[in-house]
C-alpha atoms as a PDB file:
ATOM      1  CA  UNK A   1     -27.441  58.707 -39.767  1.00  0.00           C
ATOM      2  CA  UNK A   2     -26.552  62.155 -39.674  1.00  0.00           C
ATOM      3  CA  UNK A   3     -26.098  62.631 -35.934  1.00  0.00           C
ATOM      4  CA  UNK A   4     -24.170  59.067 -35.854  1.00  0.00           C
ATOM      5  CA  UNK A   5     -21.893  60.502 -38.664  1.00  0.00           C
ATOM      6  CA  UNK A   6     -20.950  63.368 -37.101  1.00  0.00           C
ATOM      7  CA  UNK A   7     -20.177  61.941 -33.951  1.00  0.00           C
ATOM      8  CA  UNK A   8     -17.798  59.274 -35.516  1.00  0.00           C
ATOM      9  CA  UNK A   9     -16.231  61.878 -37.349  1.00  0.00           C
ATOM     10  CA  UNK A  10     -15.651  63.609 -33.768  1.00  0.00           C
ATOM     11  CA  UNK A  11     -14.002  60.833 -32.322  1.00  0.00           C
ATOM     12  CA  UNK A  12     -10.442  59.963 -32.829  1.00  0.00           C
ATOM     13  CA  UNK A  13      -9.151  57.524 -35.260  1.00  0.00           C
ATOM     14  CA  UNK A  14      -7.150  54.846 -34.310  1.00  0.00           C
ATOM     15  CA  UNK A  15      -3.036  55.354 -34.756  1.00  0.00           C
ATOM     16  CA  UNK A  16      -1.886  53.687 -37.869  1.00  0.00           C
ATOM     17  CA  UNK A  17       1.213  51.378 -37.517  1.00  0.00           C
ATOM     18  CA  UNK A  18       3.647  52.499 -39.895  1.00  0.00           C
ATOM     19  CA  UNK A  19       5.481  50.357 -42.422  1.00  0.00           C
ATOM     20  CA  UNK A  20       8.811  49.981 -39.746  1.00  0.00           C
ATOM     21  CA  UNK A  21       6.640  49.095 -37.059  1.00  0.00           C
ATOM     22  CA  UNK A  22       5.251  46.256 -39.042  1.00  0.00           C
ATOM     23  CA  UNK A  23       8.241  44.960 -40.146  1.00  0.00           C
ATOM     24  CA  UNK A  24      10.149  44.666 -36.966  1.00  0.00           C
ATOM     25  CA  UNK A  25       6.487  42.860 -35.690  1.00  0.00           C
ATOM     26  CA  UNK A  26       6.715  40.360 -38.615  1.00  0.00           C
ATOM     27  CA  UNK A  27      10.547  39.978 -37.726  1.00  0.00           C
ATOM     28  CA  UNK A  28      10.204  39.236 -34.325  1.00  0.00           C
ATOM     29  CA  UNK A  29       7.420  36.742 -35.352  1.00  0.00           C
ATOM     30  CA  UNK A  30       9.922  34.936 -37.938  1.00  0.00           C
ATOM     31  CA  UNK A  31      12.646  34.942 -35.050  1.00  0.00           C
ATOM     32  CA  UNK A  32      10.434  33.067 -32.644  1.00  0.00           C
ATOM     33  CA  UNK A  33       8.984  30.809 -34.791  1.00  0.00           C
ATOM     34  CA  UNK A  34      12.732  29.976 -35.617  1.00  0.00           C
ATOM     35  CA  UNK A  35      13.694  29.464 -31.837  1.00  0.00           C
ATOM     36  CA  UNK A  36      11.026  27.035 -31.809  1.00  0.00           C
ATOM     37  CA  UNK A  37      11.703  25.066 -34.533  1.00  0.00           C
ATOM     38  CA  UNK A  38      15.298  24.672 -33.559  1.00  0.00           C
ATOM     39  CA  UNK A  39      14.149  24.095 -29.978  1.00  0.00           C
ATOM     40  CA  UNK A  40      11.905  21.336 -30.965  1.00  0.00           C
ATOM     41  CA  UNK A  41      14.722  19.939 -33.019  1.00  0.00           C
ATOM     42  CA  UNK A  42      17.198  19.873 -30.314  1.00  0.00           C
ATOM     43  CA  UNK A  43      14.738  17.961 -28.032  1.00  0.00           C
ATOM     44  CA  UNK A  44      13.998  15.621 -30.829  1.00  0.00           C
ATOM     45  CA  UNK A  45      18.042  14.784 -30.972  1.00  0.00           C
ATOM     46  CA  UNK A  46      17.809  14.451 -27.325  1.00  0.00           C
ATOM     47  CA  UNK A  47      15.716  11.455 -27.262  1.00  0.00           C
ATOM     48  CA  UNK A  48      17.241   9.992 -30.209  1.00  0.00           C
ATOM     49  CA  UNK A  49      20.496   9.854 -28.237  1.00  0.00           C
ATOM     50  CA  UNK A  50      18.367   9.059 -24.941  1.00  0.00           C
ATOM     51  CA  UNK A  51      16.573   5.910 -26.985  1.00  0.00           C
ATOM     52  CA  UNK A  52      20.423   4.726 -28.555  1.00  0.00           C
ATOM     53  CA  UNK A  53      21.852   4.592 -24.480  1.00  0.00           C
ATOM     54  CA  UNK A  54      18.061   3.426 -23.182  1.00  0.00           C
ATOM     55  CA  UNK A  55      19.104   0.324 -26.168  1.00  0.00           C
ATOM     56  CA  UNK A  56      22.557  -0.094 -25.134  1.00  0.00           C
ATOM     57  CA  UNK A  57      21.889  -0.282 -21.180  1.00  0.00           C
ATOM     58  CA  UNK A  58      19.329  -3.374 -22.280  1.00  0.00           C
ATOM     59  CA  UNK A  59      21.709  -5.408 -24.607  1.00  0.00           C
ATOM     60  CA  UNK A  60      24.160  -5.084 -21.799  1.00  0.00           C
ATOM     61  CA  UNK A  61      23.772  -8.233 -19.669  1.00  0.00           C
ATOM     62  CA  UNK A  62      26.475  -6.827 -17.013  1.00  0.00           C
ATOM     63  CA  UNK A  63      24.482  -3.671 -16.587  1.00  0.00           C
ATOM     64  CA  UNK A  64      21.742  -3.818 -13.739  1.00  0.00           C
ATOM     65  CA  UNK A  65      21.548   0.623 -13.346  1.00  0.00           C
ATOM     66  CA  UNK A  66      22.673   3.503 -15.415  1.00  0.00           C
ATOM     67  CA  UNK A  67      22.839   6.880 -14.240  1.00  0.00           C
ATOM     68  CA  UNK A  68      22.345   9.887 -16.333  1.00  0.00           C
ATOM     69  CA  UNK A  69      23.459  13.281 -15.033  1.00  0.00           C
ATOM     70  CA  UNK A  70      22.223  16.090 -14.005  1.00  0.00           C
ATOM     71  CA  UNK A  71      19.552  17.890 -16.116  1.00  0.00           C
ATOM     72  CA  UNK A  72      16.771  19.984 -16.046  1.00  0.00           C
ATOM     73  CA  UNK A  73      12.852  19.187 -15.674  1.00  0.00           C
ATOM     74  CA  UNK A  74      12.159  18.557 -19.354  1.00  0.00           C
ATOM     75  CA  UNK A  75      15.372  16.509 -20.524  1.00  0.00           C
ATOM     76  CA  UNK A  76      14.051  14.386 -17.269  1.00  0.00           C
ATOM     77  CA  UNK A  77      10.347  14.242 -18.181  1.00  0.00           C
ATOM     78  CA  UNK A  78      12.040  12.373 -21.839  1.00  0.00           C
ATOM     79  CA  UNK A  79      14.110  10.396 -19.926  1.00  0.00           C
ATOM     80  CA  UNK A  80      10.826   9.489 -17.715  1.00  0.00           C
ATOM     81  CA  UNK A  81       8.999   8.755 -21.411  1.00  0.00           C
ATOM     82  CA  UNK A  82      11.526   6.683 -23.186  1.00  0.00           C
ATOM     83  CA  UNK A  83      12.107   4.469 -19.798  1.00  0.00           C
ATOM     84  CA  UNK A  84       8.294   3.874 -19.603  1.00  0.00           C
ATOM     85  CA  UNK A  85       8.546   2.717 -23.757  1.00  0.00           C
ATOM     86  CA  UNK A  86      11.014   0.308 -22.897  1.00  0.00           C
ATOM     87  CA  UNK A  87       9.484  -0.966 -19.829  1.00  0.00           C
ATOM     88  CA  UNK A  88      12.260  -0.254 -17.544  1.00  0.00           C
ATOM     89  CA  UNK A  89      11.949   1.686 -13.775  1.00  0.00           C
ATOM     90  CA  UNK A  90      13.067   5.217 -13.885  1.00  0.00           C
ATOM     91  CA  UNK A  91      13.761   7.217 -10.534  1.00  0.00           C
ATOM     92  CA  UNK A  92      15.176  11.007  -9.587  1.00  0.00           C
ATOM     93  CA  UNK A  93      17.598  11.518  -7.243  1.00  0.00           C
ATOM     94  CA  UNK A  94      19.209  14.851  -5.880  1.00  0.00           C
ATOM     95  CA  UNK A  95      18.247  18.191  -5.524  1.00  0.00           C
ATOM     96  CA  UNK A  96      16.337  20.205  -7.665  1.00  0.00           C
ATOM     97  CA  UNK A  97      18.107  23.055  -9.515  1.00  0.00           C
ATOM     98  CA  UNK A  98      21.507  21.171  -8.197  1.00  0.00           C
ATOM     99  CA  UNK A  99      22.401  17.594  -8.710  1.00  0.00           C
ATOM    100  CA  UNK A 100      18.307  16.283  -9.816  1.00  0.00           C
ATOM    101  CA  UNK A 101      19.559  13.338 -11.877  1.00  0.00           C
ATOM    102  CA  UNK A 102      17.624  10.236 -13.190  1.00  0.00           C
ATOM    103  CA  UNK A 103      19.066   6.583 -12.648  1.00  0.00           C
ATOM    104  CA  UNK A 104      17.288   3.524 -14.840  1.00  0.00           C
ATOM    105  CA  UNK A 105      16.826  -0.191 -13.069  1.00  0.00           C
ATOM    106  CA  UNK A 106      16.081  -2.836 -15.263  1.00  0.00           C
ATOM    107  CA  UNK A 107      12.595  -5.048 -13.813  1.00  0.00           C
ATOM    108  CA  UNK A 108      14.993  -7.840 -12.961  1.00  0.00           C
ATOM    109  CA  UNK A 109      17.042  -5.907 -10.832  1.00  0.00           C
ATOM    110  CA  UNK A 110      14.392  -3.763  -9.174  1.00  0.00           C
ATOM    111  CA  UNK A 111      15.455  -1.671  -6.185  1.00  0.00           C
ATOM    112  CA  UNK A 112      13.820  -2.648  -2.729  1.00  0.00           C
ATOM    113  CA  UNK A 113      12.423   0.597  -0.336  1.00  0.00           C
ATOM    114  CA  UNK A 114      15.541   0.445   1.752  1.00  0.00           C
ATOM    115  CA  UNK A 115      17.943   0.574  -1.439  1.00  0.00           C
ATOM    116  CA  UNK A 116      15.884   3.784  -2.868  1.00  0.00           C
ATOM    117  CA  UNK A 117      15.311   5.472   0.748  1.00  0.00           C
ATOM    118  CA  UNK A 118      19.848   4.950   0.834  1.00  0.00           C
ATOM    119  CA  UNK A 119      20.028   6.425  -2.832  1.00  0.00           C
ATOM    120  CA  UNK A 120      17.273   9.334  -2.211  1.00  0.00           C
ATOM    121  CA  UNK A 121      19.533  10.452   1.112  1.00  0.00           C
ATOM    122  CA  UNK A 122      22.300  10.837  -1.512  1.00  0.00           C
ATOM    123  CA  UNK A 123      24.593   7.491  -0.030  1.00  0.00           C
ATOM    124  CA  UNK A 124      26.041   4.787  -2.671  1.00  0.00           C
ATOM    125  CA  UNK A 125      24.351   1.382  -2.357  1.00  0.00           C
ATOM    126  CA  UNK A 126      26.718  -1.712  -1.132  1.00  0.00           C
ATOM    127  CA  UNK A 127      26.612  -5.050   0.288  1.00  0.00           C
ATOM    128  CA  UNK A 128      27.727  -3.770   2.875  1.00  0.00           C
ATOM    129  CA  UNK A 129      24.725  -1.447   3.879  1.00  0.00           C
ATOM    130  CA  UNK A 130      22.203  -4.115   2.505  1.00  0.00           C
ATOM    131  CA  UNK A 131      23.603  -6.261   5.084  1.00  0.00           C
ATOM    132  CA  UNK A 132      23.745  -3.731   8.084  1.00  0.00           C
ATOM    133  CA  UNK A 133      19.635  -3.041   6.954  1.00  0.00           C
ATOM    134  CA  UNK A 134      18.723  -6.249   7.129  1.00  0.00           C
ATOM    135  CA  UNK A 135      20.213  -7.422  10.584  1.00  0.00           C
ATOM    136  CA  UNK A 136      18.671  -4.101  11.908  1.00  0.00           C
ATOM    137  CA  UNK A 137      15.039  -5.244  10.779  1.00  0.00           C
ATOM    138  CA  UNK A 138      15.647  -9.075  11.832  1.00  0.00           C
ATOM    139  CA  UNK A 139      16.505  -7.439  15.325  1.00  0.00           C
ATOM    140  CA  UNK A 140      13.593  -5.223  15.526  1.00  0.00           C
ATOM    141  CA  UNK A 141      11.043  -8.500  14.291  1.00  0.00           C
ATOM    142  CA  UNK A 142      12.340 -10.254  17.168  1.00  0.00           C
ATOM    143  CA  UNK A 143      12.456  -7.654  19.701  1.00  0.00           C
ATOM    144  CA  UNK A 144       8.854  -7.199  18.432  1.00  0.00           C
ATOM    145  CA  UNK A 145       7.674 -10.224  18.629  1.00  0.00           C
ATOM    146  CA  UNK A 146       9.239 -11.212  22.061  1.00  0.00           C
ATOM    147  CA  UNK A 147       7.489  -7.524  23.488  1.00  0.00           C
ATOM    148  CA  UNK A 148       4.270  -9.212  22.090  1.00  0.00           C
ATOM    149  CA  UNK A 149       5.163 -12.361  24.006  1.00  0.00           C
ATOM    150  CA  UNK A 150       5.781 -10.443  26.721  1.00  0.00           C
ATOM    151  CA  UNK A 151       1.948  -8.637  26.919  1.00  0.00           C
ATOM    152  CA  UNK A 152       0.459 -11.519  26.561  1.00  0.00           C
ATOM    153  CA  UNK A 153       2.031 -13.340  29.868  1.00  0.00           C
ATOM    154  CA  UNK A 154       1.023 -10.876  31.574  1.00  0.00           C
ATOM    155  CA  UNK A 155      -2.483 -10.633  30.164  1.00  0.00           C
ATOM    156  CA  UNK A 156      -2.824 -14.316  30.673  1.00  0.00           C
ATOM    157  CA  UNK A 157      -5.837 -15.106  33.764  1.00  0.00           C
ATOM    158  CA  UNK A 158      -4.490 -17.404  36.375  1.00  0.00           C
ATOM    159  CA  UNK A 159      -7.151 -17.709  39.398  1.00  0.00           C
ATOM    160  CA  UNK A 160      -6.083 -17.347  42.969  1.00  0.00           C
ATOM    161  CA  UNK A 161      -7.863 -20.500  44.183  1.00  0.00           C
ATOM    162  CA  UNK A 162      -9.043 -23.688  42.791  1.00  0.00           C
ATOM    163  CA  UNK A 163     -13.284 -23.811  42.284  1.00  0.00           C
ATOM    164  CA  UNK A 164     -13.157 -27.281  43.543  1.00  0.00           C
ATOM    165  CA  UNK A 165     -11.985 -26.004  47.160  1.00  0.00           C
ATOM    166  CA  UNK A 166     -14.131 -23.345  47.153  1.00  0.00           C
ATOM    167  CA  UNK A 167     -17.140 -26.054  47.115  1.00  0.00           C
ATOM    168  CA  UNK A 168     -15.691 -28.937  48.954  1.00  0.00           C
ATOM    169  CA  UNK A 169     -17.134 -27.526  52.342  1.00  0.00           C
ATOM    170  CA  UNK A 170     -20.743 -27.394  51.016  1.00  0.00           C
ATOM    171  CA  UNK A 171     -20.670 -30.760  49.001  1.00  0.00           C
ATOM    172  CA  UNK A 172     -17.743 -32.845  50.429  1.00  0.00           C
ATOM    173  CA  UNK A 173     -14.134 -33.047  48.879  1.00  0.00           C
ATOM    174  CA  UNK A 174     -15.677 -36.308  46.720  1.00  0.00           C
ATOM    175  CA  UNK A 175     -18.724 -34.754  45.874  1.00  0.00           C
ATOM    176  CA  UNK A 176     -16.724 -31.940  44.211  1.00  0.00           C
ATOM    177  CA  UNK A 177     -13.912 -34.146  42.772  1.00  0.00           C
ATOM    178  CA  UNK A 178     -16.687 -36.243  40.698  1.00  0.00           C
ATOM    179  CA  UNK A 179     -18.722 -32.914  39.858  1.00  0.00           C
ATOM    180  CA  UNK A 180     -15.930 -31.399  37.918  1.00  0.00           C
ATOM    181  CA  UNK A 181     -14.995 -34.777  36.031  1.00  0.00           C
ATOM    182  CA  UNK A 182     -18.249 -34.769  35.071  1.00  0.00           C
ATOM    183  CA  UNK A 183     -18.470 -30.688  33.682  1.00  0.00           C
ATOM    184  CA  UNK A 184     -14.873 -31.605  31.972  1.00  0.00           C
ATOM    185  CA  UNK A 185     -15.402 -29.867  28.133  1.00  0.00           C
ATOM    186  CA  UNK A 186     -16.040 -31.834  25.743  1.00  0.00           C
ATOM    187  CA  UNK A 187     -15.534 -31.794  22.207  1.00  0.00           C
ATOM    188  CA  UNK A 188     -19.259 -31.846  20.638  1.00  0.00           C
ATOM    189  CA  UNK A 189     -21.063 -30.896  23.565  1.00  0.00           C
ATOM    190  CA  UNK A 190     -19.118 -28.562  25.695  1.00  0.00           C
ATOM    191  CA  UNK A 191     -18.913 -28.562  29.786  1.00  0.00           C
ATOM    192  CA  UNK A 192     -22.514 -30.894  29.909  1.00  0.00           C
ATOM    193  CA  UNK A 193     -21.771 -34.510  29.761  1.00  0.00           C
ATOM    194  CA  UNK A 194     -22.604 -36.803  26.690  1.00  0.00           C
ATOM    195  CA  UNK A 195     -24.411 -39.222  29.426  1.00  0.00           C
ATOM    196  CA  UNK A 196     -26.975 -36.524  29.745  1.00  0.00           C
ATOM    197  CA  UNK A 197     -27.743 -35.190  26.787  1.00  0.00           C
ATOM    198  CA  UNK A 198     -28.787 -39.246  25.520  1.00  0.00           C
ATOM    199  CA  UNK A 199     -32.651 -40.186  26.214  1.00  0.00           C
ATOM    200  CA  UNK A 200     -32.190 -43.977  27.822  1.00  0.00           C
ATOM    201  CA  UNK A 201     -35.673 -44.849  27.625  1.00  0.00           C
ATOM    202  CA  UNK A 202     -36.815 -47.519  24.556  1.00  0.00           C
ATOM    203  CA  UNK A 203     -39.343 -46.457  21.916  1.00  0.00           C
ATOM    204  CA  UNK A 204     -41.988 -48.465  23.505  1.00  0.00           C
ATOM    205  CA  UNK A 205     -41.364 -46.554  26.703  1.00  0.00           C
ATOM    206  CA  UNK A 206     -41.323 -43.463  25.033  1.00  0.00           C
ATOM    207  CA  UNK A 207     -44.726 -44.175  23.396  1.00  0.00           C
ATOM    208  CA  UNK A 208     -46.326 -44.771  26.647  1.00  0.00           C
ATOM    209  CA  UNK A 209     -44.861 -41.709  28.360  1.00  0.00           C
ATOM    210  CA  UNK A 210     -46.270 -39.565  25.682  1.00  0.00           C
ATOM    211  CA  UNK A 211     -49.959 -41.362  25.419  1.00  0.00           C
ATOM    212  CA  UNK A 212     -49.743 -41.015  29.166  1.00  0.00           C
ATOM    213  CA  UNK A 213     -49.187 -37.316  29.555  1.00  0.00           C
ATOM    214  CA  UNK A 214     -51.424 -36.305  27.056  1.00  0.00           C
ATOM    215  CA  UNK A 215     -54.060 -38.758  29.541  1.00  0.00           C
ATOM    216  CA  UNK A 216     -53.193 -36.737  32.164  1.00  0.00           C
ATOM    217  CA  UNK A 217     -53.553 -33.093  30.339  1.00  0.00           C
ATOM    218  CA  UNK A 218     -57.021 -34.636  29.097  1.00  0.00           C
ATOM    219  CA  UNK A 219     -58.032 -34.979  32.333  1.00  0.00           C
ATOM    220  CA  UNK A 220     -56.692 -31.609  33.695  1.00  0.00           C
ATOM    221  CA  UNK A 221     -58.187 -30.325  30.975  1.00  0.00           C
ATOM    222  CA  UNK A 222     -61.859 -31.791  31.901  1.00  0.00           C
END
């Protein structure tokens, strides 16, 4: 204990903050709890006022967008929270640090891709450009579908000489005529005719073919 005395004793003592120094810490303290306070007041008026024109842009029947101005991040972010409250589409436009600026669309009135794409470029949204978008797109669907048109002519197989012909020296021009009536496709059975697929013989007949093979195996068998 003796030896751990002394050597606290040897060390130095930490500096004592004097009566001033404590007061101007406690005062700085007070001042930014204050700022705070009347920060968090001022953003609570904010979205009062933000909720009353949120209110008024609904009751209004001849209102489909309003625009706010220009603000920062965190007026926008309250903007962004009201709009989702009262169920109603909420989009920036503009530069940040410049023009950033939040306009509301009511669900009735949504805005398409092409109307936001306009808007986010920083152009005014008309008839008239509504118009001019959608004749471009019904001219690109039917240049694209007459390119696909196009591909598949040319895709398309069309043989160099008829089959029949090819035959008719072998089996006679006839021969080959009736053949390839008879291979037409067919609907249940494909490219073999119906006539041979059926087994003409009577049950009796059929009886007797099979008692007479198995005859025949008996005695191959033997």
């Amino acid at each position: 204990m003796d030896l751990l005395g002394s050597i606290l004793d040897s060390m130095d003592k930490p500096p004592t903050i004097s009566n001033e120094k404590k007061a101007l810490i406690k005062k700085q303290r007070d001042e930014h709890r204050k700022q705070q306070k009347i920060e968090t007041e001022r953003l609570k008026s904010f979205r009062e006022k933000i909720e009353h024109d949120v209110n008024e842009f609904l009751n209004d029947e001849n209102q489909k967008e309003y625009t706010f101005p220009p603000m920062d991040q965190v007026h926008r972010s309250i903007i962004y929270d009201v709009a989702e409250v009262a169920s109603i589409l909420a989009h920036s436009f503009g530069e940040e640090g410049i023009d950033r600026h939040i306009r509301l669309f009511k669900k009735e009135y949504a805005p398409s891709e092409d109307q936001l794409n306009v808007l986010r470029r920083g152009e005014e949204w008309n008839d008239d450009i509504a118009k001019k978008l959608k004749e471009e797109k019904e001219r690109e669907a039917k240049e694209k579908q007459e390119n696909f048109h196009s591909k598949k002519r040319k895709i398309d197989f069309i043989p160099n000489t008829n089959y029949k012909d090819k035959y008719k020296h072998i089996i006679g021009e006839e021969a080959a005529l009736e053949a390839a009536r008879k291979t037409e496709a067919n609907s249940s059975y494909g490219c073999v005719p119906c006539e041979n697929k059926k087994d003409q013989r009577s049950i009796e007949q059929t009886l007797a073919d099979i008692k007479a093979k198995k005859k025949k195996m008996k005695e191959m068998n033997g």
